[in-house]
C-alpha atoms as a PDB file:
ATOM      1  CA  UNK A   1      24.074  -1.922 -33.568  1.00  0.00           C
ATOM      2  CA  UNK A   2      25.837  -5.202 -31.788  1.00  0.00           C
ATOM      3  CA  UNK A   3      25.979  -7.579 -34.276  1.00  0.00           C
ATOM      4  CA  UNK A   4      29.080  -9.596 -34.826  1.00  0.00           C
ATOM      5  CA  UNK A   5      29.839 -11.525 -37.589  1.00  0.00           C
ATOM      6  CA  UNK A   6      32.072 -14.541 -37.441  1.00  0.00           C
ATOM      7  CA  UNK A   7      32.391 -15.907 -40.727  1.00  0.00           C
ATOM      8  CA  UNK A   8      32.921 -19.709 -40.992  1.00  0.00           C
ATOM      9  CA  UNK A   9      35.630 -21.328 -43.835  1.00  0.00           C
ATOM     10  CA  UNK A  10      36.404 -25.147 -44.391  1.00  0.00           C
ATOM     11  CA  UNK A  11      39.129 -26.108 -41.860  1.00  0.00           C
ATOM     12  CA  UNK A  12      38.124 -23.035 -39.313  1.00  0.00           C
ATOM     13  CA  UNK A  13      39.283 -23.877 -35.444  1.00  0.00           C
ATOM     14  CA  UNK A  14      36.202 -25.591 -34.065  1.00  0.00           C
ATOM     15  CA  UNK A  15      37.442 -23.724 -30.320  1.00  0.00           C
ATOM     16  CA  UNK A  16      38.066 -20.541 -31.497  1.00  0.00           C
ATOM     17  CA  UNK A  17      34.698 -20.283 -33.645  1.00  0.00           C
ATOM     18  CA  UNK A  18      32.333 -21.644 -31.106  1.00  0.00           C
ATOM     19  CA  UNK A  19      33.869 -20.292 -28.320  1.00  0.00           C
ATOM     20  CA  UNK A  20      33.409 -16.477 -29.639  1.00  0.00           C
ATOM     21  CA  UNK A  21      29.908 -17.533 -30.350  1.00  0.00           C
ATOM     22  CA  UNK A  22      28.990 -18.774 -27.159  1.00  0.00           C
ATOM     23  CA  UNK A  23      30.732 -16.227 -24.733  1.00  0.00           C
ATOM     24  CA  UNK A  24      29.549 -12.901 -26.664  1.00  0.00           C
ATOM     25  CA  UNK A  25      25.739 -14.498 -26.953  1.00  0.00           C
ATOM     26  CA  UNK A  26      26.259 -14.847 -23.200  1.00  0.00           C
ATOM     27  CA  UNK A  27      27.199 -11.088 -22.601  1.00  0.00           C
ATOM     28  CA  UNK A  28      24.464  -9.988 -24.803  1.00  0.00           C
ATOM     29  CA  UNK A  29      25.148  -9.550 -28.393  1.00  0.00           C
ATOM     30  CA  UNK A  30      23.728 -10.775 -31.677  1.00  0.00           C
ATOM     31  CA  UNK A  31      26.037 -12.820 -33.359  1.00  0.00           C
ATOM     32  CA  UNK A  32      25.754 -14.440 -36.502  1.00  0.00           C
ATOM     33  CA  UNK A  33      27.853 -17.130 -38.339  1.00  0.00           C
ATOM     34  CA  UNK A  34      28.221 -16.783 -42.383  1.00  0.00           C
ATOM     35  CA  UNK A  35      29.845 -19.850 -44.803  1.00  0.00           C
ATOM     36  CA  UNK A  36      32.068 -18.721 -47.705  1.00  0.00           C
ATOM     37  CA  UNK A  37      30.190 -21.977 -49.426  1.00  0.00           C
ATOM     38  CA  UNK A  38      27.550 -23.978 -47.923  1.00  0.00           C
ATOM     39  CA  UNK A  39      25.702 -23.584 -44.872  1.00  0.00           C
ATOM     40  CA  UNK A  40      27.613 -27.017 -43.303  1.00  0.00           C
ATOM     41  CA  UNK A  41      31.253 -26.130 -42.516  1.00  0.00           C
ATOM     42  CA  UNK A  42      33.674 -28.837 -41.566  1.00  0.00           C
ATOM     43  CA  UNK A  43      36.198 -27.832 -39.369  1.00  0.00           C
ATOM     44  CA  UNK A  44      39.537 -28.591 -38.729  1.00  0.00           C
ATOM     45  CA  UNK A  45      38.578 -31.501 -36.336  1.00  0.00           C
ATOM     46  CA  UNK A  46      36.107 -32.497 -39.046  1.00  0.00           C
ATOM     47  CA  UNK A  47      33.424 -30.897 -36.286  1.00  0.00           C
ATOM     48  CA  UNK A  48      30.672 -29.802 -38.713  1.00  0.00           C
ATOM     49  CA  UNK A  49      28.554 -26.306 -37.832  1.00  0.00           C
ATOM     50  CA  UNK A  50      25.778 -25.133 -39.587  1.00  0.00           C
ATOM     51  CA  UNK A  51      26.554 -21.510 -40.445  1.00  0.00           C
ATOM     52  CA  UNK A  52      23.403 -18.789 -39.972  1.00  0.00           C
ATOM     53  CA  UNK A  53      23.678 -17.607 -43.323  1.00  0.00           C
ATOM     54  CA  UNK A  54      26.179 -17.543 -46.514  1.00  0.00           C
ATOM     55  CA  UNK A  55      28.589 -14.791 -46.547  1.00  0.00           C
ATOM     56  CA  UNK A  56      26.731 -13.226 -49.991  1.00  0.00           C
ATOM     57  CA  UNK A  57      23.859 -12.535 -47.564  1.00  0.00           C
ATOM     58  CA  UNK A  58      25.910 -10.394 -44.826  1.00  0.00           C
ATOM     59  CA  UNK A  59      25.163  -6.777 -45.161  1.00  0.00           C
ATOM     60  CA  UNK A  60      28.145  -4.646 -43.813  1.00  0.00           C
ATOM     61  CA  UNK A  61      26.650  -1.691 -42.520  1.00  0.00           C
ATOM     62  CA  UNK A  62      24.569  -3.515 -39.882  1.00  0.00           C
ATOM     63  CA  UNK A  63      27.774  -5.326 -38.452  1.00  0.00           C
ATOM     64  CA  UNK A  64      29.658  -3.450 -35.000  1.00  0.00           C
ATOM     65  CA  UNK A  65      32.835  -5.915 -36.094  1.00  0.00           C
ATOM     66  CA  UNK A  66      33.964  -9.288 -37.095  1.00  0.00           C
ATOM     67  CA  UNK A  67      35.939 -12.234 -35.142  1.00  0.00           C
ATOM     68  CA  UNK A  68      38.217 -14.141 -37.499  1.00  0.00           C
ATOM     69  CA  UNK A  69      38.325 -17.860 -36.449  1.00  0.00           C
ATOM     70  CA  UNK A  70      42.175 -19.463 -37.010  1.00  0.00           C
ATOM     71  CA  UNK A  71      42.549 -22.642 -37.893  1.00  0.00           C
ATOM     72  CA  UNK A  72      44.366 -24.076 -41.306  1.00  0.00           C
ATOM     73  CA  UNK A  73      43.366 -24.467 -43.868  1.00  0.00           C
ATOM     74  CA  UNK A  74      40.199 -22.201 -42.559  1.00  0.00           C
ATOM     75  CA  UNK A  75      42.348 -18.853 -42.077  1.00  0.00           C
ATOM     76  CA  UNK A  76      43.577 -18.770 -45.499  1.00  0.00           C
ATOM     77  CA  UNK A  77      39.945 -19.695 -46.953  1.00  0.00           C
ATOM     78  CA  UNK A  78      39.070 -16.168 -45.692  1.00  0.00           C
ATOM     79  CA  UNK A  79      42.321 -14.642 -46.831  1.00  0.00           C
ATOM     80  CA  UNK A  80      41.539 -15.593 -49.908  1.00  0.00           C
ATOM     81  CA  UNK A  81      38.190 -14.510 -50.678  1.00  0.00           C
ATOM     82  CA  UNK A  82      37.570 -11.239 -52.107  1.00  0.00           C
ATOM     83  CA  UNK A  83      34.307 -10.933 -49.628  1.00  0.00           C
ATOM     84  CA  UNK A  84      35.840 -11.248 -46.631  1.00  0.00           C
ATOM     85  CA  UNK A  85      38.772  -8.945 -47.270  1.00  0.00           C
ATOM     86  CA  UNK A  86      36.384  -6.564 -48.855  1.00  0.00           C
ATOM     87  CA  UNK A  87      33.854  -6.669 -45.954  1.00  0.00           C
ATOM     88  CA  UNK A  88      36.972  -6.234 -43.388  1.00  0.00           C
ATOM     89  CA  UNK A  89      37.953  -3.192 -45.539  1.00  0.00           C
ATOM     90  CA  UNK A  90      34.720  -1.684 -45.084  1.00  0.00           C
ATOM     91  CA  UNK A  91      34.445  -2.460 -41.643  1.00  0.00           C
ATOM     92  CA  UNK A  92      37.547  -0.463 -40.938  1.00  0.00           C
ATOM     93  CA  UNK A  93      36.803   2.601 -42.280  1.00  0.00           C
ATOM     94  CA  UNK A  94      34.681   3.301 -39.657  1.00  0.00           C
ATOM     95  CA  UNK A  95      36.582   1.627 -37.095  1.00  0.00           C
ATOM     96  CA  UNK A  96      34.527  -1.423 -36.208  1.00  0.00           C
ATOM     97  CA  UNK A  97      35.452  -3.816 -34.167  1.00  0.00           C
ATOM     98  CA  UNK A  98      38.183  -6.266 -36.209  1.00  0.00           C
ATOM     99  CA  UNK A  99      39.160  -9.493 -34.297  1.00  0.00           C
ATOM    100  CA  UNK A 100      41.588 -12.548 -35.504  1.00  0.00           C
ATOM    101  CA  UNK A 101      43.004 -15.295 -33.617  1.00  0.00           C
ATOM    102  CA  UNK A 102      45.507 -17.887 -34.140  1.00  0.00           C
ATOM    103  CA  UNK A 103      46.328 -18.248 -37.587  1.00  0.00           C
ATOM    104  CA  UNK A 104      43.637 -15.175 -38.670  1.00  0.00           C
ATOM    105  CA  UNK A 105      45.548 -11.899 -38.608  1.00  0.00           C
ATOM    106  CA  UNK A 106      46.685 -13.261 -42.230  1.00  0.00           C
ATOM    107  CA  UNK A 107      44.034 -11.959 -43.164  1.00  0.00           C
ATOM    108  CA  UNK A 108      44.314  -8.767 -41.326  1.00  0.00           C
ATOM    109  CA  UNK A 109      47.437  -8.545 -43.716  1.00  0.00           C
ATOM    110  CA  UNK A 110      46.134  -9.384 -46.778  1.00  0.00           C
ATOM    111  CA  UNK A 111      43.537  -6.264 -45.711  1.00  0.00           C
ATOM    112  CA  UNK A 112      46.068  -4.055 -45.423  1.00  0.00           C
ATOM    113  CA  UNK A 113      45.209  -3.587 -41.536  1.00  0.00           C
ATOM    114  CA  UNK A 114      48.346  -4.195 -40.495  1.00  0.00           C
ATOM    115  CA  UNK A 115      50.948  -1.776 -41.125  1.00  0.00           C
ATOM    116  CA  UNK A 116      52.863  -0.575 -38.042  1.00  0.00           C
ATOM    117  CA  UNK A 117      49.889  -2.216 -35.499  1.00  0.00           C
ATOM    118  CA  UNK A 118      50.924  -4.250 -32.854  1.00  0.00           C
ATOM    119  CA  UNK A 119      49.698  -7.828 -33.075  1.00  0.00           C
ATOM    120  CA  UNK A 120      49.777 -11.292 -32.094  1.00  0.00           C
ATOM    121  CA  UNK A 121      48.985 -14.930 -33.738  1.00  0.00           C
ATOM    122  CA  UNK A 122      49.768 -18.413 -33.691  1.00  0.00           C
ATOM    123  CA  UNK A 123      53.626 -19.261 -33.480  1.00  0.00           C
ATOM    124  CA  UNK A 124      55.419 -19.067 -36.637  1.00  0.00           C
ATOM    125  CA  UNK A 125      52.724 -16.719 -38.913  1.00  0.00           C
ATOM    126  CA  UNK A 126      55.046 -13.950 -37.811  1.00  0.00           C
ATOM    127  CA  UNK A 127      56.491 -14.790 -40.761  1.00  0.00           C
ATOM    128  CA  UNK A 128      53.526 -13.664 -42.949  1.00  0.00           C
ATOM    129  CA  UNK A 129      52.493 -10.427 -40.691  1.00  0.00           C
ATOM    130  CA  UNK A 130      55.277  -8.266 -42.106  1.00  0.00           C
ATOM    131  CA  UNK A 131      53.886  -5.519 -41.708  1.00  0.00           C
ATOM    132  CA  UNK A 132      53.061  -4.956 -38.580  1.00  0.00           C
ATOM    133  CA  UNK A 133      54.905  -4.715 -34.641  1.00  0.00           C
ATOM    134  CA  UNK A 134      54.388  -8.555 -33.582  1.00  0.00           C
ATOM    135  CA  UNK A 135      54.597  -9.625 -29.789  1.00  0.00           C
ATOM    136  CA  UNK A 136      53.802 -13.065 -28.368  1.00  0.00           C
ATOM    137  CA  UNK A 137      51.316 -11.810 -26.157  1.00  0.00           C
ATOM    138  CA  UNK A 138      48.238 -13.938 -25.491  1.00  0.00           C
ATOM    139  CA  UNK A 139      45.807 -11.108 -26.910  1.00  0.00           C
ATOM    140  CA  UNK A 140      46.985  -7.741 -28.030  1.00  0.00           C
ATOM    141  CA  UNK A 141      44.489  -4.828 -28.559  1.00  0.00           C
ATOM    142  CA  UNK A 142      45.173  -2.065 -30.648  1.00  0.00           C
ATOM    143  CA  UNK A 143      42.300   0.113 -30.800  1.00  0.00           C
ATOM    144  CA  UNK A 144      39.608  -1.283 -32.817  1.00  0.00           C
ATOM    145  CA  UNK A 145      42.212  -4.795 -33.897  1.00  0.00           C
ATOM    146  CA  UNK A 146      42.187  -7.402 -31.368  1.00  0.00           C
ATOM    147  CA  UNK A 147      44.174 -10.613 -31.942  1.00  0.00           C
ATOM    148  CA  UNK A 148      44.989 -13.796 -29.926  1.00  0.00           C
ATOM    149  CA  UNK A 149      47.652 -16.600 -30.228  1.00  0.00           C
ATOM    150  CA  UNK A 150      45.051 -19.404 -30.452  1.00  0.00           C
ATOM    151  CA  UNK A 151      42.774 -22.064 -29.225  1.00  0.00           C
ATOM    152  CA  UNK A 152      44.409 -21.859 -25.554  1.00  0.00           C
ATOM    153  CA  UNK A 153      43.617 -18.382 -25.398  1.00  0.00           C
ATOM    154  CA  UNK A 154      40.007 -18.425 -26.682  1.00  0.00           C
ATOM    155  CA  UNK A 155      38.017 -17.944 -23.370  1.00  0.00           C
ATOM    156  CA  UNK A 156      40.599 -14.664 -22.938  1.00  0.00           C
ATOM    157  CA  UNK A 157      40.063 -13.112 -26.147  1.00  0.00           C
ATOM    158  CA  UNK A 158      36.624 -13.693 -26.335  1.00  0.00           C
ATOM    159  CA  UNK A 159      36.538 -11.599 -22.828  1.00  0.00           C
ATOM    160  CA  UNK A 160      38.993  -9.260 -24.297  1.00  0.00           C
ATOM    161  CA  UNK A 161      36.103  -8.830 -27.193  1.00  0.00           C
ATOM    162  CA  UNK A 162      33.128  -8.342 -24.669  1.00  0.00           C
ATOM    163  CA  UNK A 163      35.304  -5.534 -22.637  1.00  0.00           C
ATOM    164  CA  UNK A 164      35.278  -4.072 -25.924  1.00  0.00           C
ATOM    165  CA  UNK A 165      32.000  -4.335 -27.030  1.00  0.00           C
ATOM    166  CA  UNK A 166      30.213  -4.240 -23.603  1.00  0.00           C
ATOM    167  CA  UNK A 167      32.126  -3.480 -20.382  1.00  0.00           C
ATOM    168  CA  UNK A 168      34.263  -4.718 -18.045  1.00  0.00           C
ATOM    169  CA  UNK A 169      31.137  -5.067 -15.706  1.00  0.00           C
ATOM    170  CA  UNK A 170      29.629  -7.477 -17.671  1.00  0.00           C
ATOM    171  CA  UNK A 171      33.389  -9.295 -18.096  1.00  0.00           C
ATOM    172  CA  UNK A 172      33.031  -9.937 -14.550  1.00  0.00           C
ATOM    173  CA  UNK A 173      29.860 -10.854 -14.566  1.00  0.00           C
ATOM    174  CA  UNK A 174      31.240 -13.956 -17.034  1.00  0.00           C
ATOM    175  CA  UNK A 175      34.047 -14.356 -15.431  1.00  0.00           C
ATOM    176  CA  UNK A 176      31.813 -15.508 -12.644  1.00  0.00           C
ATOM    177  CA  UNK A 177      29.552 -17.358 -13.708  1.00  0.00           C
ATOM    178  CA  UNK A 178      32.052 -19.329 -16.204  1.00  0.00           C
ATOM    179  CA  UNK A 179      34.349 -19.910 -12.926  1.00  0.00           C
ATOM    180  CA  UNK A 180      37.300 -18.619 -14.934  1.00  0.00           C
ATOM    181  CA  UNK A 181      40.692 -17.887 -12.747  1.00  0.00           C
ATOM    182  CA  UNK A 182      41.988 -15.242 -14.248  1.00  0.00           C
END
């Protein structure tokens, strides 16, 4: 089981989305994009992506984890639907993989995923992650939670995920062949 679910709201970070999508196809896994409404979701930069599937049709048990996409007003589509918090739920009772970046760990919150984990976000959503032991790290890991600060850091955490998932083999492998520096 490696699929990956990255769902897609209005207003999601067009870098942040795409750029999880791209770099875990590229070290291997299935992942598939699900819209909280239609199948064309606008983002932030009014960039439109047509999602894989609608979020009704995503069946939990087959997912290995889920990557959050930041972004406002995108992050607190998902924090605000039932499904997604439901489906994040679910996926951490058995200690899937659960990944949010930028303005994402909201939603993280709103799960009740939060309390006493260390974790990371955009500036300023400290605010809203109460619960938890906030850095300003560029990703964090804490077992199965990874977050990020944001778009700058996308190409980082989406490594961060595939170290996770894969290896660190194939991270270099990426790393390589992307010409990253660090």
């Amino acid at each position: 089981m490696n699929k990956i679910l990255i769902p897609l709201a209005e207003g999601f970070e067009e870098i942040e989305a795409i750029t999880n999508i791209d770099i875990l196809r590229r070290a291997g896994l299935e992942v598939e994009t699900a819209s909280l409404g239609d199948l064309a979701v606008t983002g932030g930069h009014n960039i439109i992506i047509n999602a894989d599937k609608l979020i009704d049709e995503v069946k939990g048990q087959e997912l290995a984890g889920i990557v959050l996409p930041g972004g406002m007003p995108g992050a607190a589509h998902l924090r605000d639907d039932e499904r997604i918090v439901s489906l994040i739920q679910e996926l951490a009772k058995r200690e899937a993989l659960i990944a949010a970046i930028c303005a994402a760990p909201i939603v993280l919150e709103e799960a009740g995923l939060l309390s006493d984990r260390v974790v990371t976000s955009y500036p300023g959503f400290e605010e809203e992650l109460e619960s938890c032991n906030y850095l300003q790290d560029r990703v964090v890991v804490d077992g199965n939670i990874i977050t990020g600060r944001g778009p700058g850091v996308a190409v980082e955490f989406a490594l961060k995920l595939v170290e996770y998932l894969v290896d660190n083999k194939k991270v270099e492998e990426l790393k390589a062949t992307m010409l990253t520096n660090f």
